[in-house]
PDB file of N, CA and C in Angstrom:
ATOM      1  N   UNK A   1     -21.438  20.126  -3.285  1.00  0.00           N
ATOM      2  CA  UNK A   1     -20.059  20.454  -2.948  1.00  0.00           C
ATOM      3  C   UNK A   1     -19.142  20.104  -4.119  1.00  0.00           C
ATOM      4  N   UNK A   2     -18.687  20.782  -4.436  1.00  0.00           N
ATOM      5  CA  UNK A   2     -17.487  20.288  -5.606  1.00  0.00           C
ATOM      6  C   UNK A   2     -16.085  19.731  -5.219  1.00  0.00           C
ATOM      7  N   UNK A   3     -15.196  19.144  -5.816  1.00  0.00           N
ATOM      8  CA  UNK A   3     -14.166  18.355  -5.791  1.00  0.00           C
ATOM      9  C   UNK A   3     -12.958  19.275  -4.523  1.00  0.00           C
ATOM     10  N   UNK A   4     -13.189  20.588  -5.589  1.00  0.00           N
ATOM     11  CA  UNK A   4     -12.221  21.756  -4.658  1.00  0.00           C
ATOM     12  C   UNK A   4     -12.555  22.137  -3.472  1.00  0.00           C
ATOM     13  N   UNK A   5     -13.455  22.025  -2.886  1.00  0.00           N
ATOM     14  CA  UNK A   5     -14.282  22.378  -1.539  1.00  0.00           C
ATOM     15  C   UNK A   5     -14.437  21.194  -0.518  1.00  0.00           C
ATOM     16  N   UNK A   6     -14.670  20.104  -0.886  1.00  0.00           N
ATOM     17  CA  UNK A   6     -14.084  18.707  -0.294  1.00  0.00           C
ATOM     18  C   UNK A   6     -12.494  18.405  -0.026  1.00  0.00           C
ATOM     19  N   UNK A   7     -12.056  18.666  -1.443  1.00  0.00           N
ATOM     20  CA  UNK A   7     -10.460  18.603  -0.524  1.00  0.00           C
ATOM     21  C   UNK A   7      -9.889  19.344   0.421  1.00  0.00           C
ATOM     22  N   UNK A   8     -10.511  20.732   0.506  1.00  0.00           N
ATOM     23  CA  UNK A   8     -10.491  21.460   1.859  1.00  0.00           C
ATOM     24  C   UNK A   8     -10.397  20.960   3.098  1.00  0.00           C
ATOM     25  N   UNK A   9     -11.860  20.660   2.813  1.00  0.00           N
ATOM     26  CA  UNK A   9     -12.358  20.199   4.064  1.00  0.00           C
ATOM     27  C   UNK A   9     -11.555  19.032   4.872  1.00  0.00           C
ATOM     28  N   UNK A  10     -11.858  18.228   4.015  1.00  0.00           N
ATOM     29  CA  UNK A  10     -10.636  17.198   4.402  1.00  0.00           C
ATOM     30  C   UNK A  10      -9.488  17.373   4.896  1.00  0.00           C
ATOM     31  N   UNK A  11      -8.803  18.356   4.381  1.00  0.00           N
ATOM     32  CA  UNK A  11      -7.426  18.247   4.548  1.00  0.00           C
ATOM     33  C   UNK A  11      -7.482  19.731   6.317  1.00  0.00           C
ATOM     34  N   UNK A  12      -8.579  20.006   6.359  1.00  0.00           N
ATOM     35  CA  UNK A  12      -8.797  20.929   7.279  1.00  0.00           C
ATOM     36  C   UNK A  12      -9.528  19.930   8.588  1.00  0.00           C
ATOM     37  N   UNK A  13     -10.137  19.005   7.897  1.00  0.00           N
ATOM     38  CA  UNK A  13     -10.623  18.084   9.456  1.00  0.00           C
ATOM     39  C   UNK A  13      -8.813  17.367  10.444  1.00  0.00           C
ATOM     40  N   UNK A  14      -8.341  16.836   8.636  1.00  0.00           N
ATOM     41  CA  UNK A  14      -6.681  16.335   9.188  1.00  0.00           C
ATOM     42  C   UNK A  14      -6.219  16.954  10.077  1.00  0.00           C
ATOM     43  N   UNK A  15      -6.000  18.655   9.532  1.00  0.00           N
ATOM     44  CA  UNK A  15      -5.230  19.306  10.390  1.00  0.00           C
ATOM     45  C   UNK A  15      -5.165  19.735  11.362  1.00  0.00           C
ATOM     46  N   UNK A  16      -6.758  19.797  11.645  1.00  0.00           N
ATOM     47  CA  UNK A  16      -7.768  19.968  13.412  1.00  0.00           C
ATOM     48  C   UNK A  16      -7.078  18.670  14.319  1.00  0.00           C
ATOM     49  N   UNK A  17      -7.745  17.658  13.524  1.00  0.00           N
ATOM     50  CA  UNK A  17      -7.284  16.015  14.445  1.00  0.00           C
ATOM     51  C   UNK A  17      -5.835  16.260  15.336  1.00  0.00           C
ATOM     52  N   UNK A  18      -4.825  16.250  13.768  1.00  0.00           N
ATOM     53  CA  UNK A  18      -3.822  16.314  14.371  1.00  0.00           C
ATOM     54  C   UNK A  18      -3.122  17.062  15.188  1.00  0.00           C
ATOM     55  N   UNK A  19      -3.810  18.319  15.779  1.00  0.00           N
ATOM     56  CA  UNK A  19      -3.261  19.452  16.310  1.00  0.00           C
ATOM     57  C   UNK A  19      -4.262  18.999  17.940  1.00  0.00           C
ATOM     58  N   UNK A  20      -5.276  18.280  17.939  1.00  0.00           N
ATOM     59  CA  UNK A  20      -5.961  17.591  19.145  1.00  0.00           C
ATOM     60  C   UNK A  20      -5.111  16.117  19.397  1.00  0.00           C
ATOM     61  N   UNK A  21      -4.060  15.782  18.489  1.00  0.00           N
ATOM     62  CA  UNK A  21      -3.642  14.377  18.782  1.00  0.00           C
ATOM     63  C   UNK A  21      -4.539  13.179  19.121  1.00  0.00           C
ATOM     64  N   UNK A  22      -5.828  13.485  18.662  1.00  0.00           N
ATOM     65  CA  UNK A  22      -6.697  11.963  18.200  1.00  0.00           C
ATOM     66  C   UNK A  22      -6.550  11.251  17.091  1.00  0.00           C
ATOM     67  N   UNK A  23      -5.920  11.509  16.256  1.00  0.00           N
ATOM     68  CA  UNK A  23      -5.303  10.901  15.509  1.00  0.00           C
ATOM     69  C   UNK A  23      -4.069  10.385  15.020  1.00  0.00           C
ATOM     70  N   UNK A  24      -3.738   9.200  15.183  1.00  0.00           N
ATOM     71  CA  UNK A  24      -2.226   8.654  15.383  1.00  0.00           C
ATOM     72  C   UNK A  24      -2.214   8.719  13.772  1.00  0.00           C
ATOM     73  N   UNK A  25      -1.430   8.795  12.654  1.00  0.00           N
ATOM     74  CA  UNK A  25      -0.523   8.601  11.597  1.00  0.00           C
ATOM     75  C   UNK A  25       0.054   7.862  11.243  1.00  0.00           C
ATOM     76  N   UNK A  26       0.317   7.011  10.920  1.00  0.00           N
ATOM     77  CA  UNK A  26       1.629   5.742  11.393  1.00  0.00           C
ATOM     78  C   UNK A  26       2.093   5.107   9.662  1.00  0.00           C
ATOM     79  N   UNK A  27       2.980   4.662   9.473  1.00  0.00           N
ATOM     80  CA  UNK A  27       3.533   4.303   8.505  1.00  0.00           C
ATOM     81  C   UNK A  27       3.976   2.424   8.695  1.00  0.00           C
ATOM     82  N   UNK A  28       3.330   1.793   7.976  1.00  0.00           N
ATOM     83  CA  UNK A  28       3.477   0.513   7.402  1.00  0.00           C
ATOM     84  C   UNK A  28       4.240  -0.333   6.574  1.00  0.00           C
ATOM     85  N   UNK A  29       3.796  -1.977   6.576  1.00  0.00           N
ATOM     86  CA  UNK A  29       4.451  -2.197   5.264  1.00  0.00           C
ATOM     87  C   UNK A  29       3.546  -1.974   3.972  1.00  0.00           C
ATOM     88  N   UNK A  30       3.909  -2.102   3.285  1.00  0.00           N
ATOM     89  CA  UNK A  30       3.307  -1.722   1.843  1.00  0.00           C
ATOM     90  C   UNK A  30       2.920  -3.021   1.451  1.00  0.00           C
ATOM     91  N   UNK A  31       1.619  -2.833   0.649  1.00  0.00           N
ATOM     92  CA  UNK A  31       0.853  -4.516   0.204  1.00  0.00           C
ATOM     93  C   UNK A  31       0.908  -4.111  -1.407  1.00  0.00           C
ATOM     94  N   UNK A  32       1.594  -5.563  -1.837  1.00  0.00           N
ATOM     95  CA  UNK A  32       1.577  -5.486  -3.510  1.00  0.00           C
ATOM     96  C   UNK A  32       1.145  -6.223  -3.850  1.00  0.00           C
ATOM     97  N   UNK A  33       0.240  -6.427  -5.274  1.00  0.00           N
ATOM     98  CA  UNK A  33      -0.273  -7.595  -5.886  1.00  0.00           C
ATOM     99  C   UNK A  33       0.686  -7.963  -7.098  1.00  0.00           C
ATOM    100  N   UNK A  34       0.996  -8.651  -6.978  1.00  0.00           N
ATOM    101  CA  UNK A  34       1.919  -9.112  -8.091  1.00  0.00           C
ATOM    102  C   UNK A  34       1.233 -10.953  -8.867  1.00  0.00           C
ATOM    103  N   UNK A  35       1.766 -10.185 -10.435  1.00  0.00           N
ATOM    104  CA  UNK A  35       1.077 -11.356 -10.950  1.00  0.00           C
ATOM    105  C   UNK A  35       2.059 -12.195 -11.412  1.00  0.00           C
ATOM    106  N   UNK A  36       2.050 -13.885 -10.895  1.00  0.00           N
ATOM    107  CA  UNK A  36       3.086 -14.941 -11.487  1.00  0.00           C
ATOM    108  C   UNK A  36       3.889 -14.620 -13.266  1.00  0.00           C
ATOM    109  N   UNK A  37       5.284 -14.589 -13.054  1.00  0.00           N
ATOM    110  CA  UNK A  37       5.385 -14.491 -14.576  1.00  0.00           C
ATOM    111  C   UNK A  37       4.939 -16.136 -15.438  1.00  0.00           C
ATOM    112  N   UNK A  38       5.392 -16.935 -14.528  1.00  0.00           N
ATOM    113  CA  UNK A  38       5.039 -18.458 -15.177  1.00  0.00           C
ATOM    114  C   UNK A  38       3.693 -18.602 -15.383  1.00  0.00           C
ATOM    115  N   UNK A  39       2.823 -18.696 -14.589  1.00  0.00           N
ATOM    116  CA  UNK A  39       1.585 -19.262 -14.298  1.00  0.00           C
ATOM    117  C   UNK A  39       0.124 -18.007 -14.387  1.00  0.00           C
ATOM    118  N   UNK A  40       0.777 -16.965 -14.149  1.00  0.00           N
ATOM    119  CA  UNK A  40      -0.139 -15.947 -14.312  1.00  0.00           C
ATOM    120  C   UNK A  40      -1.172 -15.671 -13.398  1.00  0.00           C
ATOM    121  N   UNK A  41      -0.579 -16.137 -12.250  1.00  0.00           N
ATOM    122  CA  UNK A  41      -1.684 -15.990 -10.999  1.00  0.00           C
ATOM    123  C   UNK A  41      -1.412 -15.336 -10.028  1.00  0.00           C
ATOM    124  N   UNK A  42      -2.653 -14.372  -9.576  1.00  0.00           N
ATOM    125  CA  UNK A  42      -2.135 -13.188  -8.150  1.00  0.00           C
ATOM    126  C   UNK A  42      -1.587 -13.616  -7.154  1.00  0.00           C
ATOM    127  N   UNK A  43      -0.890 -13.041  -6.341  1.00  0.00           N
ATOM    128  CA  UNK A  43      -0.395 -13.193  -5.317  1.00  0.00           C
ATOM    129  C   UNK A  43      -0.154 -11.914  -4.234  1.00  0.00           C
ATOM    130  N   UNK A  44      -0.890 -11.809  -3.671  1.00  0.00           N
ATOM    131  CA  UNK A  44      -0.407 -10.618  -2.543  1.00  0.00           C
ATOM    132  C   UNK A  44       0.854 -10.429  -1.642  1.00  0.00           C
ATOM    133  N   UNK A  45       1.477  -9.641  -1.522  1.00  0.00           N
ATOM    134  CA  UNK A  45       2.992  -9.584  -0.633  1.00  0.00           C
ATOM    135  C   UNK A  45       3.167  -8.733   0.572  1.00  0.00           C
ATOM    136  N   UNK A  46       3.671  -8.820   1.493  1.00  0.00           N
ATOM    137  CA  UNK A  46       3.753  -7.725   2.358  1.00  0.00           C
ATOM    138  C   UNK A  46       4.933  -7.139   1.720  1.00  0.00           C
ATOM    139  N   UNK A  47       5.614  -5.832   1.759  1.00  0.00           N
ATOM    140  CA  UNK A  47       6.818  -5.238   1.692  1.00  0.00           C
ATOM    141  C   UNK A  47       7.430  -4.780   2.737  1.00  0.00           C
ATOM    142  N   UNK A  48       8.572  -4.762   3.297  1.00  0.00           N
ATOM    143  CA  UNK A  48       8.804  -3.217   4.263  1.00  0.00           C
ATOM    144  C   UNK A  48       9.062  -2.021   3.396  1.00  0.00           C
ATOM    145  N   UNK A  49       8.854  -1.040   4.558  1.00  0.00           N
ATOM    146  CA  UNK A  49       8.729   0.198   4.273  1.00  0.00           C
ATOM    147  C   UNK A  49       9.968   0.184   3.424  1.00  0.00           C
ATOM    148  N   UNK A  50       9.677   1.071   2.190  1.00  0.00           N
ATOM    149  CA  UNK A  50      11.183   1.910   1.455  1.00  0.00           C
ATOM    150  C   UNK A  50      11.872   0.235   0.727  1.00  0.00           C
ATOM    151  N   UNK A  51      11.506  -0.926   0.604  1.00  0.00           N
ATOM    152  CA  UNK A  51      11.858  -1.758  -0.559  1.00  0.00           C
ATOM    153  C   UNK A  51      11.054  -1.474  -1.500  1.00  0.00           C
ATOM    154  N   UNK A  52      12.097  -2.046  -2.640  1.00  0.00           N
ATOM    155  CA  UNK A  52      11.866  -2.017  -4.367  1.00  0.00           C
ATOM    156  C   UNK A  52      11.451  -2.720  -4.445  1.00  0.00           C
ATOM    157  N   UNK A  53      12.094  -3.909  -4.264  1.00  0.00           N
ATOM    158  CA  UNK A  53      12.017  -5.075  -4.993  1.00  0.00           C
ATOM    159  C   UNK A  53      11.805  -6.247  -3.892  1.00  0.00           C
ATOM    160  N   UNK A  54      11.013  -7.245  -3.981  1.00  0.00           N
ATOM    161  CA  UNK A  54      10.823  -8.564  -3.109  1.00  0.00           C
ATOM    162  C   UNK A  54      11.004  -9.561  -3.395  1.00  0.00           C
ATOM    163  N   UNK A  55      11.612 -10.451  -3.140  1.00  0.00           N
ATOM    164  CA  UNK A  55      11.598 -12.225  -3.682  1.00  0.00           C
ATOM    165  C   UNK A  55      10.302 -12.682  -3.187  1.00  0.00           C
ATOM    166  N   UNK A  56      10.121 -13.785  -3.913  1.00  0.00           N
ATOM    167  CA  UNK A  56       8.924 -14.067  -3.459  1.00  0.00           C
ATOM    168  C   UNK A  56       8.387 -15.601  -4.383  1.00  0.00           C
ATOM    169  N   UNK A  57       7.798 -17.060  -3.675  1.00  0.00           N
ATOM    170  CA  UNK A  57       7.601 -17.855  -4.622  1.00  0.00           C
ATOM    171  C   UNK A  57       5.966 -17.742  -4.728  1.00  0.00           C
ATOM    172  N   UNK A  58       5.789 -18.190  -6.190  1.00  0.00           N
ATOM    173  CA  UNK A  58       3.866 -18.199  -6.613  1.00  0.00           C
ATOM    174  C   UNK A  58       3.234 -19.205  -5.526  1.00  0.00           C
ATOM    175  N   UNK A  59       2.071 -18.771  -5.061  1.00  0.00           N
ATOM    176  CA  UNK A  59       1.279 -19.758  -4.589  1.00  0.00           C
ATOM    177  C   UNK A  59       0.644 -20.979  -5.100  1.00  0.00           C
ATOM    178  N   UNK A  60       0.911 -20.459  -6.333  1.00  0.00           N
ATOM    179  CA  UNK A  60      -0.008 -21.706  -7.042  1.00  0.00           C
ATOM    180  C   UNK A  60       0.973 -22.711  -7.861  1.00  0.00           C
ATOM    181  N   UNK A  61       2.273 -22.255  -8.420  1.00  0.00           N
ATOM    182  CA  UNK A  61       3.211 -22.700  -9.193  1.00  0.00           C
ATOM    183  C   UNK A  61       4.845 -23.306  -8.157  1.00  0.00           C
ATOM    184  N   UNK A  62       5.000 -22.472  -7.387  1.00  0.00           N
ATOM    185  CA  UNK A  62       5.966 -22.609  -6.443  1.00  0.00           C
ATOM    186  C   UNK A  62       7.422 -21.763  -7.413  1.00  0.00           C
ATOM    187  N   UNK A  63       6.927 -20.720  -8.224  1.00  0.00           N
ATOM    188  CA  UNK A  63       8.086 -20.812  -8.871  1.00  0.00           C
ATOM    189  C   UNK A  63       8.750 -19.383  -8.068  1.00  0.00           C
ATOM    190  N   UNK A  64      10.075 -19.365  -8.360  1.00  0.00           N
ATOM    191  CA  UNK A  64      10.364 -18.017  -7.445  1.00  0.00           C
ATOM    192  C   UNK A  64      11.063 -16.995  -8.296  1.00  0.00           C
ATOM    193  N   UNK A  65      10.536 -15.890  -8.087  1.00  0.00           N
ATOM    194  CA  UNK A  65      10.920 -14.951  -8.785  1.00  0.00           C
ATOM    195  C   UNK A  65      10.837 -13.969  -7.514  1.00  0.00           C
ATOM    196  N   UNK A  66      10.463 -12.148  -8.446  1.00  0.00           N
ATOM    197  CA  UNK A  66      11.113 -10.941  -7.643  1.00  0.00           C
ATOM    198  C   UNK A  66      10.020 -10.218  -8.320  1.00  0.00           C
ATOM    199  N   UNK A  67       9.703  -9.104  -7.654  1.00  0.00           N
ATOM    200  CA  UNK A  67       8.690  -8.465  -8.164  1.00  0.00           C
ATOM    201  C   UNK A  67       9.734  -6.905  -8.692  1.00  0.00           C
ATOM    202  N   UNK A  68       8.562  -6.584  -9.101  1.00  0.00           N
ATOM    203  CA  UNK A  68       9.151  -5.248 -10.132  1.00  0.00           C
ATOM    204  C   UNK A  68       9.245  -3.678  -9.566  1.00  0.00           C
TER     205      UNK A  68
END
């Protein structure tokens, strides 16, 4: 199967589902990894939907900054 024939399909199983309503859709918060500017260590964030920008202190440093 090639790349173009899979995205078909796919997007043709979606459109079956959703026209049977077994498949709910739903929209979330958004998960960011952001890396400490001080300390240089990951940190995962929740967002809500449609923010830019998050405050947020390092786990490992306590320092507080904002993500990008």
């Amino acid at each position: 199967m090639s790349k173009q024939s899979m995205r078909e399909e796919a997007e043709r199983l979606v459109r079956e589902a959703m026209e049977k309503r077994t498949l709910a859709i739903k929209q979330g918060n958004t998960r960011i990894d952001a890396v400490c500017g001080k300390c240089g260590a990951p940190n995962r964030l929740s967002a809500e939907r449609g923010a830019t920008r998050v405050k947020f202190a390092c786990k490992e440093c306590g320092h507080k900054q904002e993500t990008l």
